[in-house]
C-alpha atoms as a PDB file:
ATOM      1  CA  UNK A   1      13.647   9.109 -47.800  1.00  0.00           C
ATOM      2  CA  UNK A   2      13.660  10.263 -44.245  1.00  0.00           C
ATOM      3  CA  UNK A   3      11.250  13.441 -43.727  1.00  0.00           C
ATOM      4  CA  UNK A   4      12.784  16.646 -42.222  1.00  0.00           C
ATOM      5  CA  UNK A   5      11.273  16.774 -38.463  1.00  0.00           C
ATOM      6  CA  UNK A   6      11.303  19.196 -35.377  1.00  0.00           C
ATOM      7  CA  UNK A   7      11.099  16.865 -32.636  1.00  0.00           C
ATOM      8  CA  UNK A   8       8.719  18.550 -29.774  1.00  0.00           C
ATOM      9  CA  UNK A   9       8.804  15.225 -27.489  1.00  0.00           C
ATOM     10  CA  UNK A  10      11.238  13.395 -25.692  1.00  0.00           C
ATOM     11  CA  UNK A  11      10.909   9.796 -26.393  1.00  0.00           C
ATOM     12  CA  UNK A  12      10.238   7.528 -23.710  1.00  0.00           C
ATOM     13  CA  UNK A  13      10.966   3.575 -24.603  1.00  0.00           C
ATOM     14  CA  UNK A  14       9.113   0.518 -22.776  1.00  0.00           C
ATOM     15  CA  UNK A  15       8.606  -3.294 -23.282  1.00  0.00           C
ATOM     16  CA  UNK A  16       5.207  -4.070 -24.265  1.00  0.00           C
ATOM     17  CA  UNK A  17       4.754  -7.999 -23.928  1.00  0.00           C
ATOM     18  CA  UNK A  18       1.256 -10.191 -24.295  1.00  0.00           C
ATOM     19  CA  UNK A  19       0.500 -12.013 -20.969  1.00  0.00           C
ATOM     20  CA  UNK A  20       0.124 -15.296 -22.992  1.00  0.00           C
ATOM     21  CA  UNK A  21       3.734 -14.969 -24.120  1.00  0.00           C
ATOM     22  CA  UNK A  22       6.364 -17.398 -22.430  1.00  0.00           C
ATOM     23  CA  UNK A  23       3.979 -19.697 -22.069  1.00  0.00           C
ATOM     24  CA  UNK A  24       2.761 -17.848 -19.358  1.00  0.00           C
ATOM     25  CA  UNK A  25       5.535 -18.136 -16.854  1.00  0.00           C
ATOM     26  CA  UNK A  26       4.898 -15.161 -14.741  1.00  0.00           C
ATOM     27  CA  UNK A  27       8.916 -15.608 -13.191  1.00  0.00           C
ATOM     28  CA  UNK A  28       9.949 -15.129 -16.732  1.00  0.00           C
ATOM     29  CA  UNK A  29       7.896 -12.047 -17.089  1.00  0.00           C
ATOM     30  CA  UNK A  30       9.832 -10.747 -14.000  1.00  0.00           C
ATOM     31  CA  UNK A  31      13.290 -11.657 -15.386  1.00  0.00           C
ATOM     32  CA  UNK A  32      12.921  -9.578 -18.014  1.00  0.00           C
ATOM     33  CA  UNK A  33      11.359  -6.808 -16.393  1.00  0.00           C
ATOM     34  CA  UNK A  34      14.866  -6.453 -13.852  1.00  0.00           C
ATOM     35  CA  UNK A  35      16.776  -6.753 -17.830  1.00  0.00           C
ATOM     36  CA  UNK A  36      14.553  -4.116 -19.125  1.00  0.00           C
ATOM     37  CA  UNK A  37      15.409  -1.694 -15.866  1.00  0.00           C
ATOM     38  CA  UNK A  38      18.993  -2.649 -15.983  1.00  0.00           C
ATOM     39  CA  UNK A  39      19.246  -1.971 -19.705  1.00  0.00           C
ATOM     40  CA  UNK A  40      17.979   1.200 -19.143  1.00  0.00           C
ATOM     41  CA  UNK A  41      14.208   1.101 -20.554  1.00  0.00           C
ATOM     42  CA  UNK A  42      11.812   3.901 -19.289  1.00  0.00           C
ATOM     43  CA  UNK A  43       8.526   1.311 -18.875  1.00  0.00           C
ATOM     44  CA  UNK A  44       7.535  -2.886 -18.960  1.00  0.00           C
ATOM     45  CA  UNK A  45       4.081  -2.816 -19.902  1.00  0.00           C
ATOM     46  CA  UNK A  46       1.713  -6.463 -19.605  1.00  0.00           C
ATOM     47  CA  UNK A  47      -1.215  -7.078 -21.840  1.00  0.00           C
ATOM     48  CA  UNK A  48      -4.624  -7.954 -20.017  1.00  0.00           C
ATOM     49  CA  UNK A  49      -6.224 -10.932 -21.771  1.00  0.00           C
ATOM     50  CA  UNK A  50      -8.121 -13.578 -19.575  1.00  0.00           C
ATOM     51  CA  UNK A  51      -8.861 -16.025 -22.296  1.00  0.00           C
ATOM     52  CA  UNK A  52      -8.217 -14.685 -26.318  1.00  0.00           C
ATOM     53  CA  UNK A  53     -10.236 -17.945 -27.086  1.00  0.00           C
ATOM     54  CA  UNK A  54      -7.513 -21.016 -27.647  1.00  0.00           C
ATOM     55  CA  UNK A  55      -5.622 -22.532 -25.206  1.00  0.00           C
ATOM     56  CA  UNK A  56      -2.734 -19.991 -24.201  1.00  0.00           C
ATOM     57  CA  UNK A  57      -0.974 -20.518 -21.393  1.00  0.00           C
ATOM     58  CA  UNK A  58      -1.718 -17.083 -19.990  1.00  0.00           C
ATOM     59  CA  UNK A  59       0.113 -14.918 -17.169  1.00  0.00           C
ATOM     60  CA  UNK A  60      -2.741 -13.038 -14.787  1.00  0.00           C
ATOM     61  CA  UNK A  61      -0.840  -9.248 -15.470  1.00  0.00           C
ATOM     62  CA  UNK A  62      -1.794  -7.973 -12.385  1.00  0.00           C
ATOM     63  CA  UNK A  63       0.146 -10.541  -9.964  1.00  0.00           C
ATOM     64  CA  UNK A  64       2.652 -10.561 -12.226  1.00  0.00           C
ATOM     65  CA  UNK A  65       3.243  -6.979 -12.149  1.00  0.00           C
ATOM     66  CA  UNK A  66       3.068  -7.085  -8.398  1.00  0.00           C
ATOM     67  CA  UNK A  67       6.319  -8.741  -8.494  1.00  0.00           C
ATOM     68  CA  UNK A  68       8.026  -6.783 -11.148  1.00  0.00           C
ATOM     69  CA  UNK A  69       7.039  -3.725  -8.563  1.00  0.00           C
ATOM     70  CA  UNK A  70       8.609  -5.179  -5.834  1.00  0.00           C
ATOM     71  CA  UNK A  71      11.992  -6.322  -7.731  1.00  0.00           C
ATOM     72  CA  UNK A  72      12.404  -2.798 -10.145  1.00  0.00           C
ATOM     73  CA  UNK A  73      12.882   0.842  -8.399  1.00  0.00           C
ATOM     74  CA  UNK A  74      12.847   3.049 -11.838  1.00  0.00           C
ATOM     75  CA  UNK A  75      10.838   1.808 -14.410  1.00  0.00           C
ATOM     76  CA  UNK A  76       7.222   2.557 -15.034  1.00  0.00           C
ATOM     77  CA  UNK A  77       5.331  -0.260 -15.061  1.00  0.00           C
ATOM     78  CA  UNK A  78       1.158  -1.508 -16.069  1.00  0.00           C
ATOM     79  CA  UNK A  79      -1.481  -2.913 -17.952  1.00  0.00           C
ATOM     80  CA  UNK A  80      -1.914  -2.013 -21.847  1.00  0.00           C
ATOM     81  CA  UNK A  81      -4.700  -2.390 -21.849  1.00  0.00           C
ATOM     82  CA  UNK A  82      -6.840  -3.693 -18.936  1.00  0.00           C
ATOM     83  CA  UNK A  83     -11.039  -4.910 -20.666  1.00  0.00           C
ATOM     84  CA  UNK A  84     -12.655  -2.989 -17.765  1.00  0.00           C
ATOM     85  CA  UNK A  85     -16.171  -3.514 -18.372  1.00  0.00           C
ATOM     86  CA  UNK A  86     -15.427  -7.093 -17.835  1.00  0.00           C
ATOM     87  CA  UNK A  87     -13.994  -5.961 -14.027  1.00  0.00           C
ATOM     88  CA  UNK A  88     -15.438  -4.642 -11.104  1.00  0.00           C
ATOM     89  CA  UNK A  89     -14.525  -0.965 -11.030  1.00  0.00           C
ATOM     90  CA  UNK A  90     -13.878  -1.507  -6.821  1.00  0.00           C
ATOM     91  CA  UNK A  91     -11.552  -4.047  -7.278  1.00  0.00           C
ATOM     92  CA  UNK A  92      -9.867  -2.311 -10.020  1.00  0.00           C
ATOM     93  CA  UNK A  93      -9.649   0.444  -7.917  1.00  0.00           C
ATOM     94  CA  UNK A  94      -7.995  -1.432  -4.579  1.00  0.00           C
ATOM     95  CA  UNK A  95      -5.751  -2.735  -6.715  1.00  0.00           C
ATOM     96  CA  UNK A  96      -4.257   0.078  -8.697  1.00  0.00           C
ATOM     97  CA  UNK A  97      -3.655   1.699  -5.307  1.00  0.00           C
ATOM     98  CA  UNK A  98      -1.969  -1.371  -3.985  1.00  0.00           C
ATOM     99  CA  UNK A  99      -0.099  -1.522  -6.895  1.00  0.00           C
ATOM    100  CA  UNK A 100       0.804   2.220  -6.990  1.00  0.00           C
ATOM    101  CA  UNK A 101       2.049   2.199  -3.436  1.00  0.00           C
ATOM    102  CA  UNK A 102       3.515  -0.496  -4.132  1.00  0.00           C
ATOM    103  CA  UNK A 103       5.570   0.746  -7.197  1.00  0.00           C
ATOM    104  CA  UNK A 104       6.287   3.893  -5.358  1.00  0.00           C
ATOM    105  CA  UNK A 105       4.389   5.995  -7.712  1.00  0.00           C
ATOM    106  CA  UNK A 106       5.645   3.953 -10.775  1.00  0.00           C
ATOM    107  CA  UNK A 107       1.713   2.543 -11.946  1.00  0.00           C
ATOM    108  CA  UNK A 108       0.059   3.461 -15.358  1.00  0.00           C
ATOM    109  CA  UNK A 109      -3.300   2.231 -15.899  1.00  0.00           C
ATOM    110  CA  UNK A 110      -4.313   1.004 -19.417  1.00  0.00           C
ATOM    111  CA  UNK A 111      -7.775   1.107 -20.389  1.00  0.00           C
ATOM    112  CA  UNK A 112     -10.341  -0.662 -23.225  1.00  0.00           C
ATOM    113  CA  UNK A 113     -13.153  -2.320 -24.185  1.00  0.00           C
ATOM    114  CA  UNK A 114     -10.964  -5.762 -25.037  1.00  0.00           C
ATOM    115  CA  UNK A 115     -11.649  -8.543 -27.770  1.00  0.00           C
ATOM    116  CA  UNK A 116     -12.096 -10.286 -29.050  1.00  0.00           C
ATOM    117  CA  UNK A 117     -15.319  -9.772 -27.297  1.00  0.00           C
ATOM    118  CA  UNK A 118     -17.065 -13.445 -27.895  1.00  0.00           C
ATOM    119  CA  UNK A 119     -14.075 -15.134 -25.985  1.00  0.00           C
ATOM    120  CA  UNK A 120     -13.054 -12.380 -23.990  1.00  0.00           C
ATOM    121  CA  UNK A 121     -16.761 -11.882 -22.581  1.00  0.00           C
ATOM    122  CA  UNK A 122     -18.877 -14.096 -24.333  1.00  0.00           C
ATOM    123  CA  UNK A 123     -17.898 -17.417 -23.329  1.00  0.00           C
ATOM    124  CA  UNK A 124     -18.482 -16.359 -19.630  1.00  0.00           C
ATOM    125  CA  UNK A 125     -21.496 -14.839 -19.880  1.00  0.00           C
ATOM    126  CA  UNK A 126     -20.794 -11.211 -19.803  1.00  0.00           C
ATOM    127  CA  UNK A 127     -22.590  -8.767 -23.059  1.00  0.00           C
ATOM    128  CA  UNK A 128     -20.437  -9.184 -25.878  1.00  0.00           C
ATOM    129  CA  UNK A 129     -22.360  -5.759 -27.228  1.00  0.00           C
ATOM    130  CA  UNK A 130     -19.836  -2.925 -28.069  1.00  0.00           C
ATOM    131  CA  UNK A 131     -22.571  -0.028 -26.975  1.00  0.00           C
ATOM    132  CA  UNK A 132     -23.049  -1.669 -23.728  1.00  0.00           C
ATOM    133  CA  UNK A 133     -19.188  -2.249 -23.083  1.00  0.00           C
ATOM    134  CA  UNK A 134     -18.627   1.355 -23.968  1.00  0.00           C
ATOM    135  CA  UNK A 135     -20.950   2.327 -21.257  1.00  0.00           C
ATOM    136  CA  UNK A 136     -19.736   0.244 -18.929  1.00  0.00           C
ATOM    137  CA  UNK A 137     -15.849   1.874 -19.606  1.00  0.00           C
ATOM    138  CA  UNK A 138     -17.249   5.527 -19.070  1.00  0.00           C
ATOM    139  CA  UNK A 139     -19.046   4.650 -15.908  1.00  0.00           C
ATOM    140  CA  UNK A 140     -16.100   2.566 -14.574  1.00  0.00           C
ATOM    141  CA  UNK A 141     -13.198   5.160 -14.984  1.00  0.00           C
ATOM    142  CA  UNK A 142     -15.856   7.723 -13.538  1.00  0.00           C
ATOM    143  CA  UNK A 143     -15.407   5.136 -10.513  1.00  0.00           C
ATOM    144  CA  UNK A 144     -12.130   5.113 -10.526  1.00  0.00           C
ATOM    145  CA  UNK A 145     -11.389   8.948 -10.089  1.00  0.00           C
ATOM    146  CA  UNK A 146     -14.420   9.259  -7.661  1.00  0.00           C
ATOM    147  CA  UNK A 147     -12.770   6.323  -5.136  1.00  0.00           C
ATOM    148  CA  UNK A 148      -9.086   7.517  -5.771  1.00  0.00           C
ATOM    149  CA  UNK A 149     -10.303  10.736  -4.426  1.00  0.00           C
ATOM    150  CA  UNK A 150     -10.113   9.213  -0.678  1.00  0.00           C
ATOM    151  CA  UNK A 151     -13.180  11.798  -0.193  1.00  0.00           C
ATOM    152  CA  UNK A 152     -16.963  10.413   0.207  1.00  0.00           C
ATOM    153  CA  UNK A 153     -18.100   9.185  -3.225  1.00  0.00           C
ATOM    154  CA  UNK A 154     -21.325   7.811  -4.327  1.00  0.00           C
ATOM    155  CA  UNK A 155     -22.726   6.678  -7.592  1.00  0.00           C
ATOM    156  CA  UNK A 156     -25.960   5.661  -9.690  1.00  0.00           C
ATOM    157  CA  UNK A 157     -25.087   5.031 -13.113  1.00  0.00           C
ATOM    158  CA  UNK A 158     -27.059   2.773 -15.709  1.00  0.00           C
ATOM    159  CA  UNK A 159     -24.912  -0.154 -14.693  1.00  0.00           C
ATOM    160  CA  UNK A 160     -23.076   0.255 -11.773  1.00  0.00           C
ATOM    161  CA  UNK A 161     -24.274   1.861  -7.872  1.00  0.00           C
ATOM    162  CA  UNK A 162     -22.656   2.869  -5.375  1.00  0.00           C
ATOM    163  CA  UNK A 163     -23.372   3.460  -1.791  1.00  0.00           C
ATOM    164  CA  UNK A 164     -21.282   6.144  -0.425  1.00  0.00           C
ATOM    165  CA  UNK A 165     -18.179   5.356   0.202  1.00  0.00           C
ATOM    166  CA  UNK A 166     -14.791   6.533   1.477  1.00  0.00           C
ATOM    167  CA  UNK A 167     -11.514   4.645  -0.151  1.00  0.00           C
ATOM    168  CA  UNK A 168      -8.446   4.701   1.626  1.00  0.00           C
ATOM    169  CA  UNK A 169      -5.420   4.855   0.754  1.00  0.00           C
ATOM    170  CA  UNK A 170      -5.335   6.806  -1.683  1.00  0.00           C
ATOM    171  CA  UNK A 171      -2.742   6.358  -4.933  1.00  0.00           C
ATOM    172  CA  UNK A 172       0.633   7.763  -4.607  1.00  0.00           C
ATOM    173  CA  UNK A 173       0.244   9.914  -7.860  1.00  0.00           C
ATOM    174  CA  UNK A 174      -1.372  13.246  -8.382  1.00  0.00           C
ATOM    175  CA  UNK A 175      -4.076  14.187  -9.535  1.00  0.00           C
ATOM    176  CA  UNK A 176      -4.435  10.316 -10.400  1.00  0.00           C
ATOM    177  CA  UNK A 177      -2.451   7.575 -11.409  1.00  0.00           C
ATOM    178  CA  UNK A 178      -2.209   8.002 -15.186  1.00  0.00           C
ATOM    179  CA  UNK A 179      -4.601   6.387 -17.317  1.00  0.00           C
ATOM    180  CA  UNK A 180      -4.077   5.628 -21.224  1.00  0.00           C
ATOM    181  CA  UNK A 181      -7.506   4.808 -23.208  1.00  0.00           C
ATOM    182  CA  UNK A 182      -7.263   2.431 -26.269  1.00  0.00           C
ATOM    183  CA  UNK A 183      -8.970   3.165 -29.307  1.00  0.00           C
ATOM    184  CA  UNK A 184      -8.707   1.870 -33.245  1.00  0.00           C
ATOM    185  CA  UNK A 185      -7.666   4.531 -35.553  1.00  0.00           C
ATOM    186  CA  UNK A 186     -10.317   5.669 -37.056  1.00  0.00           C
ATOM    187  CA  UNK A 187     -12.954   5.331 -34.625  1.00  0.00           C
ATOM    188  CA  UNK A 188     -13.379   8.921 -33.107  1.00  0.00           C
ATOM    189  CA  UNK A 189     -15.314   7.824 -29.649  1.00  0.00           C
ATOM    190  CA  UNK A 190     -12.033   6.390 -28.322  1.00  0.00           C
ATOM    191  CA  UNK A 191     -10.253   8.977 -28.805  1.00  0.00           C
ATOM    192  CA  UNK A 192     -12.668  11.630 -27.380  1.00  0.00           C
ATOM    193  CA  UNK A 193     -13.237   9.419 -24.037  1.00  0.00           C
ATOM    194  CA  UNK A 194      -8.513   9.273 -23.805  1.00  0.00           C
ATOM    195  CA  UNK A 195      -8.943  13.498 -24.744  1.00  0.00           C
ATOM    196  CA  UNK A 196     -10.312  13.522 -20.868  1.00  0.00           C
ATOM    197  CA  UNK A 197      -7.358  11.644 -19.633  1.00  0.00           C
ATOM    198  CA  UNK A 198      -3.321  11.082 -19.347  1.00  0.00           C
ATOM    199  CA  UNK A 199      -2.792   9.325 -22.905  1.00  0.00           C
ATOM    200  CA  UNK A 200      -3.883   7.134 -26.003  1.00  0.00           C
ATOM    201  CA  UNK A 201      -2.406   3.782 -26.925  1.00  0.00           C
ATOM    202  CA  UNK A 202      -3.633   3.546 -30.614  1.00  0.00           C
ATOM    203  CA  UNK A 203      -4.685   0.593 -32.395  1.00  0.00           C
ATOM    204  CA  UNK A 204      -5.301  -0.274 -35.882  1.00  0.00           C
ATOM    205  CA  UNK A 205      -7.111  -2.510 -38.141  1.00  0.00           C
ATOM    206  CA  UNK A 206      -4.042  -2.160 -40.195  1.00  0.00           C
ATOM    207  CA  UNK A 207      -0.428  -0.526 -39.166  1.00  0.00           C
ATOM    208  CA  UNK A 208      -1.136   2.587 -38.221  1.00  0.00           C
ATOM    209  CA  UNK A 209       1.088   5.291 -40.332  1.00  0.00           C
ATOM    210  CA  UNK A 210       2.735   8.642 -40.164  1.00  0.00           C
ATOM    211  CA  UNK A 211      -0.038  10.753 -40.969  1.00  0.00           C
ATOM    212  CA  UNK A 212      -2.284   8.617 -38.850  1.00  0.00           C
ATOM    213  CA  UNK A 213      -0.550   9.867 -35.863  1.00  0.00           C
ATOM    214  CA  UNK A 214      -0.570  13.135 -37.286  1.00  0.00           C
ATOM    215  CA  UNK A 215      -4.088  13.040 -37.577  1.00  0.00           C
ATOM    216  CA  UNK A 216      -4.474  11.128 -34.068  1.00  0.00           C
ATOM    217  CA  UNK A 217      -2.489  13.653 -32.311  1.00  0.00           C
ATOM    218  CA  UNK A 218      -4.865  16.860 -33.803  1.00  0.00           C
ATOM    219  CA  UNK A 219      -7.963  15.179 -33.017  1.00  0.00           C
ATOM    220  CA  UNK A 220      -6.792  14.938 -29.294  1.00  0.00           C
ATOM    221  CA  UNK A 221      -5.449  18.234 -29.166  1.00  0.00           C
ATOM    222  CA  UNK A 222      -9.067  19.868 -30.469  1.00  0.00           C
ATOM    223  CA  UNK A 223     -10.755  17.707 -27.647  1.00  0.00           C
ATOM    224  CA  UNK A 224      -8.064  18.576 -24.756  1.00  0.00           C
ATOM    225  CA  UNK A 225      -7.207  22.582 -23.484  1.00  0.00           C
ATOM    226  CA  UNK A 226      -3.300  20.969 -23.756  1.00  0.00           C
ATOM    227  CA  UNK A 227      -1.490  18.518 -24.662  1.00  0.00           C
ATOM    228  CA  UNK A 228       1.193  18.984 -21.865  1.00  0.00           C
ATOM    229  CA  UNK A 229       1.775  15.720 -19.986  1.00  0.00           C
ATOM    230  CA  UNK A 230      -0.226  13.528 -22.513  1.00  0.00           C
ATOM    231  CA  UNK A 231       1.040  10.641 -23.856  1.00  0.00           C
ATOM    232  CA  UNK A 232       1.048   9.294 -27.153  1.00  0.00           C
ATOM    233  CA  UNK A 233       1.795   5.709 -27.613  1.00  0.00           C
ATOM    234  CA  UNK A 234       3.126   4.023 -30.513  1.00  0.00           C
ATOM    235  CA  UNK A 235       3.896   0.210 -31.096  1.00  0.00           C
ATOM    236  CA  UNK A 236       6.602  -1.541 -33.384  1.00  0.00           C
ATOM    237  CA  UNK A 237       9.591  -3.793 -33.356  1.00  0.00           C
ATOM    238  CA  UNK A 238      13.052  -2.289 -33.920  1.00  0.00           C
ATOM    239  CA  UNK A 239      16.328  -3.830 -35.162  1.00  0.00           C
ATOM    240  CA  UNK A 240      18.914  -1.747 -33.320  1.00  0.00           C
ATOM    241  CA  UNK A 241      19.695  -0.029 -36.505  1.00  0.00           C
ATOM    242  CA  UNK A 242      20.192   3.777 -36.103  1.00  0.00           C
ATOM    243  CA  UNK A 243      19.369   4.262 -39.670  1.00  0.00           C
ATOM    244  CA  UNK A 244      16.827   1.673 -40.401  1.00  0.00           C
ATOM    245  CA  UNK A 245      15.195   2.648 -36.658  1.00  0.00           C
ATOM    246  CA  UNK A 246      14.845   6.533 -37.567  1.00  0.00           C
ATOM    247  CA  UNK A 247      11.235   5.976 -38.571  1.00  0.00           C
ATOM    248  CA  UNK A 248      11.330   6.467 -34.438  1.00  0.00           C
ATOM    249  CA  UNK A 249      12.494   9.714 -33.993  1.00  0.00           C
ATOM    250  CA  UNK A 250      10.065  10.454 -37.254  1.00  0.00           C
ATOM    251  CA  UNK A 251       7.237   9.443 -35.223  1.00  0.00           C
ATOM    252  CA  UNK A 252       8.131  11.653 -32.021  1.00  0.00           C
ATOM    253  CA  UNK A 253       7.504  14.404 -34.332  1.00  0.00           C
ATOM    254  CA  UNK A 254       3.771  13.672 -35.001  1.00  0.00           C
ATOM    255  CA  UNK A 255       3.828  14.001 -30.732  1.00  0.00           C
ATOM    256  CA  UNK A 256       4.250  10.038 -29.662  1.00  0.00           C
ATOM    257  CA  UNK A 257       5.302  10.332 -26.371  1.00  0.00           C
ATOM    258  CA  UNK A 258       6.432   6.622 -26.169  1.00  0.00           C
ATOM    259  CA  UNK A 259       7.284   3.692 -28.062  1.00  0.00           C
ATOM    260  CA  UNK A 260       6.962   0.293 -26.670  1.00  0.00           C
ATOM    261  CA  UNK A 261       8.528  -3.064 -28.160  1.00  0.00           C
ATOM    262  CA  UNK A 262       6.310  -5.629 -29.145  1.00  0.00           C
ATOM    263  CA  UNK A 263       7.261  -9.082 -27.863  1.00  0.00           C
ATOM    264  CA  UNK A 264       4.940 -11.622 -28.581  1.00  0.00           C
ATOM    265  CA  UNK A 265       5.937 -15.816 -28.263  1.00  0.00           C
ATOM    266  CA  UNK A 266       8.011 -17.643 -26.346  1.00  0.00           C
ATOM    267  CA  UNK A 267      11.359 -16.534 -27.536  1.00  0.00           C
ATOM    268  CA  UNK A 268      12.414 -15.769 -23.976  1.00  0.00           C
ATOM    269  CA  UNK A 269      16.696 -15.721 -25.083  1.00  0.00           C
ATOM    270  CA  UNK A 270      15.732 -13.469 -27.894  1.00  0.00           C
ATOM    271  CA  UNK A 271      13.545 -11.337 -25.940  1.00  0.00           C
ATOM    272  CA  UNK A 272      16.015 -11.052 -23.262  1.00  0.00           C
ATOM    273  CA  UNK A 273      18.805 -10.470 -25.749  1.00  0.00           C
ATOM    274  CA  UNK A 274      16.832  -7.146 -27.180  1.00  0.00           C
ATOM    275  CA  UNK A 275      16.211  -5.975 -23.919  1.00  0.00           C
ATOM    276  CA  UNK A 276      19.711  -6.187 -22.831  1.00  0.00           C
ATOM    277  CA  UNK A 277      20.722  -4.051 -25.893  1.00  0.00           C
ATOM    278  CA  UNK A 278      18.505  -0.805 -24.216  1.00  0.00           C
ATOM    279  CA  UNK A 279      15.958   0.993 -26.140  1.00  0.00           C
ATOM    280  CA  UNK A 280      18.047   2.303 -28.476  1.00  0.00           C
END
């Protein structure tokens, strides 16, 4: 039974495809990046894994979405969701500004801790431990916003110093480029730290449901003065079904902001057939 809604939010629909799909064939990654902005899609969004602890054949995201900047003109594009306490925050920085200028304004920076942490971190020598990690995410998007600034900017955290420091060119977007914080429904820190940004991408240790994003969407609004340009991300895989998609428009209700399409594998026909039939 469908439930009566008042939608508040205009939908926005984007790709959202693991970097160790297609066997990791970065030009394939582009190809359907140009489908997804000729079909019509509103984002093409790249998962950040550097090794998930087999032997994927994996894409590096931020190359690869170097190209799709330079071939697409509409559609946002980024990471969901970059490990940054496994980055330097500097680098990160340089190259979400490259990649923002680059885009012409078009960059959306996903944020997390990553996992699985023993493969992700682990097996290069980097602290697997989640407290540490956590710390290490604060500090770094503190970075971020301080060297995006293009004003002098120093810092002396408990893991990272900085001389000062003036970084130029600054991003194309105002105040920032827009950053989205991951966090696992029901863990409340995540949630708090992506209150002090542009959006949360929520995770789950089980499908997240209705009233989960309910509930998601009032815990952000009682950390956050308003809710106005805030995104809410949800995840799923539609059949181009009006009627057996509507559990979409349901979920715009709750305040979701976007919906992205999970494509995971190396169905690159079948991926590029969805695509070509637009979000909806």
């Amino acid at each position: 039974m469908t439930r009566r809604i008042d939608l508040c939010t205009t939908m926005k629909y984007g790709v959202y495809i693991s970097n160790y799909a297609l066997q990791g064939n970065p030009i394939k990654f582009l190809e359907l990046a140009m489908a997804a902005e000729d079909a019509k899609w509103d984002g093409f969004f790249i998962w950040d894994h550097n090794y998930p602890g087999k032997d994927e054949l994996i894409a590096d995201p931020w190359i690869t979405l170097a190209a799709i900047a330079a071939h697409t003109e509409r559609i946002r594009i980024g990471t969901t969701v970059t490990p940054l306490p496994r980055r330097r925050p500097q680098k990160v920085a340089r190259e979400v500004t490259t990649l923002d200028i680059l885009s012409k304004g078009r960059f959306i920076l996903g944020v997390g801790l990553g996992g699985p942490a023993d493969a992700e971190y682990g097996s290069f020598g980097e602290d697997t431990d989640l407290r540490v990690r956590a710390e290490k995410l604060d500090e770094s998007l503190a970075i971020l916003e301080g060297l995006w600034s293009g004003k002098p900017f120093s810092f002396c955290g408990k893991h990272y110093s900085i001389d000062e420091v003036i970084f130029n060119p600054r991003p194309i977007q105002r105040p920032r480029v827009p950053i989205w914080c991951a966090g696992t429904w029901p863990i409340k820190a995540p949630f708090r730290r992506a209150a002090r940004y542009d959006g949360v991408f929520p995770l789950g240790i089980e499908d997240l449901q209705f009233d989960d994003y309910v509930n998601i969407a009032k815990y952000v609004r009682n950390h956050r003065e308003s809710m106005k340009d805030f995104d809410i991300v949800l995840m799923g895989r539609s059949t181009c079904d009006a009627e057996k998609d509507s559990w979409i428009d349901e979920f715009a209700a709750t305040g979701a902001t976007w919906y992205v399409e999970v494509m995971m594998g190396d169905d690159f026909d079948g991926f590029l057939e969805r695509i070509a039939k637009g979000p909806r």
